[in-house]
C-alpha atoms as a PDB file:
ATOM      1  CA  UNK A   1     157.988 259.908 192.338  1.00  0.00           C
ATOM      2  CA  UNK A   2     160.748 257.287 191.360  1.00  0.00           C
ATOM      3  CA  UNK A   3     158.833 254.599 193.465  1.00  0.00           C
ATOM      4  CA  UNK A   4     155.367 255.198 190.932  1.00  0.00           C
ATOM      5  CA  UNK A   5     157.640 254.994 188.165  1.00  0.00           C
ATOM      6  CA  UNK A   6     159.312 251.966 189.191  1.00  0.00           C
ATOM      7  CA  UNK A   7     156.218 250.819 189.519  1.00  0.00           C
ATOM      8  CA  UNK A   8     154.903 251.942 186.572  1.00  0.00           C
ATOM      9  CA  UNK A   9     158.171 250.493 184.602  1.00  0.00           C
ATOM     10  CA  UNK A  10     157.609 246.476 186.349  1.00  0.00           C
ATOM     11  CA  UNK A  11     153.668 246.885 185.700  1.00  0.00           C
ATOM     12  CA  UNK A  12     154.288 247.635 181.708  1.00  0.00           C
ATOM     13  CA  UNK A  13     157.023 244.770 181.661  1.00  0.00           C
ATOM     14  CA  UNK A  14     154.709 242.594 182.916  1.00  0.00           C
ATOM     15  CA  UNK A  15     152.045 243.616 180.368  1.00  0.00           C
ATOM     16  CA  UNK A  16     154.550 243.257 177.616  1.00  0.00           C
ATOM     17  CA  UNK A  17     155.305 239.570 178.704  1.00  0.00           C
ATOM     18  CA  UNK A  18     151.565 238.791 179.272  1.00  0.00           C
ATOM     19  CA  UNK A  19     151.402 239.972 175.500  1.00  0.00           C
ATOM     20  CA  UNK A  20     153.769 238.296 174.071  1.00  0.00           C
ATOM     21  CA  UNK A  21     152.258 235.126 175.299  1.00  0.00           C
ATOM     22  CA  UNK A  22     149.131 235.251 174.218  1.00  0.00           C
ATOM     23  CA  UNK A  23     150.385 235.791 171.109  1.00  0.00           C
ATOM     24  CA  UNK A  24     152.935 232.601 171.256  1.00  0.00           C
ATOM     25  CA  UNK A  25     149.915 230.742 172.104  1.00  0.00           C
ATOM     26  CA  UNK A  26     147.742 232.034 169.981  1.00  0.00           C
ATOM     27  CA  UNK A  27     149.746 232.069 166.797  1.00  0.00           C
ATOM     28  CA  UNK A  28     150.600 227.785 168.159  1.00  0.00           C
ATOM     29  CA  UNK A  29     146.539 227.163 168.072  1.00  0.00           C
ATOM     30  CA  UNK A  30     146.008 228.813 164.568  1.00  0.00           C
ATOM     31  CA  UNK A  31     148.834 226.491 163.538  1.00  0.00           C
ATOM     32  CA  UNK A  32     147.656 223.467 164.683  1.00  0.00           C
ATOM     33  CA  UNK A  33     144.726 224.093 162.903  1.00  0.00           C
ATOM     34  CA  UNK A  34     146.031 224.691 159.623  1.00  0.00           C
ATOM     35  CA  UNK A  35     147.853 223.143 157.002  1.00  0.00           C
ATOM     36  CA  UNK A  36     151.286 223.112 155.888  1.00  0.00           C
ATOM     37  CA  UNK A  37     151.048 225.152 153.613  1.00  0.00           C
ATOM     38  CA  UNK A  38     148.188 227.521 155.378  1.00  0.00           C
ATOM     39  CA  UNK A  39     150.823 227.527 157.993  1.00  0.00           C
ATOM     40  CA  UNK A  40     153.853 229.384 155.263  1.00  0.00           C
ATOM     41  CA  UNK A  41     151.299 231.509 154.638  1.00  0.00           C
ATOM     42  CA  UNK A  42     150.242 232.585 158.033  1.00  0.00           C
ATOM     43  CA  UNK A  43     153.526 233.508 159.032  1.00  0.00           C
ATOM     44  CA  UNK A  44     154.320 235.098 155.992  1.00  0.00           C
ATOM     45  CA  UNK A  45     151.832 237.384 156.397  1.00  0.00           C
ATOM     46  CA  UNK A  46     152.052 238.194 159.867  1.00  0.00           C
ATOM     47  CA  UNK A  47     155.768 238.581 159.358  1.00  0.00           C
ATOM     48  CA  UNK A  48     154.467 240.956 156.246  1.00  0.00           C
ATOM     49  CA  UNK A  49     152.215 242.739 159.466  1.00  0.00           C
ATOM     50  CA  UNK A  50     155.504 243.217 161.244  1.00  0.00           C
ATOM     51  CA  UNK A  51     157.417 244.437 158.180  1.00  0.00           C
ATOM     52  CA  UNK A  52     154.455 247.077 157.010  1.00  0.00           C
ATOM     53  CA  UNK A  53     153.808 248.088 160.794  1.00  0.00           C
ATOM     54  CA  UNK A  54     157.678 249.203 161.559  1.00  0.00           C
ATOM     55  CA  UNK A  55     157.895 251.154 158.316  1.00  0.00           C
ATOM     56  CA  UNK A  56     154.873 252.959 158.796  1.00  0.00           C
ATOM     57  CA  UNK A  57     155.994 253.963 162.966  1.00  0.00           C
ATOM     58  CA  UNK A  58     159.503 255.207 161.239  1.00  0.00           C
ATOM     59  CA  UNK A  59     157.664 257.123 158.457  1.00  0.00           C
ATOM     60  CA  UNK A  60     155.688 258.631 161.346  1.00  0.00           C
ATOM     61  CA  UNK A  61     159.061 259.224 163.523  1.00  0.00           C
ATOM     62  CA  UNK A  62     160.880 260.966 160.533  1.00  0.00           C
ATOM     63  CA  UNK A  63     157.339 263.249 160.046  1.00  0.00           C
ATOM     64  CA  UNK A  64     156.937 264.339 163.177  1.00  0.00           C
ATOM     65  CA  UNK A  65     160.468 265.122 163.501  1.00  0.00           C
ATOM     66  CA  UNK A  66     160.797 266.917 160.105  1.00  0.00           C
ATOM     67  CA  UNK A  67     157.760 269.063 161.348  1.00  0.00           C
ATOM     68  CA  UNK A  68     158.916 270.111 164.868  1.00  0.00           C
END
């Protein structure tokens, strides 16, 4: 059993890495194509993304464990 979930564990690393390329690279491309100031905004918003998508998982944490 610990063997699948070491497994498991370096598998979802990996994935996680993999991820985080693609979007390094990604997020690179979109700025090459844009302008300065495109650019500000870009990563404002995505930064925005982050910001919005972290409150709304702790809102969900404190919910579910306010109803358990």
């Amino acid at each position: 059993m610990e063997t699948a979930v070491d497994t498991l564990k370096l598998s979802i690393e990996a994935l996680v890495e993999c991820a985080d390329f693609l979007r390094r690279k990604s997020c690179g491309k979109i700025m090459e194509i844009l302008n300065p100031t495109q650019c500000v905004r870009f990563l404002a918003a995505a930064a925005q993304l982050q910001v919005n998508l972290r409150r709304l998982g702790m809102e969900r944490d404190e919910n579910r464990l306010h109803s358990a």
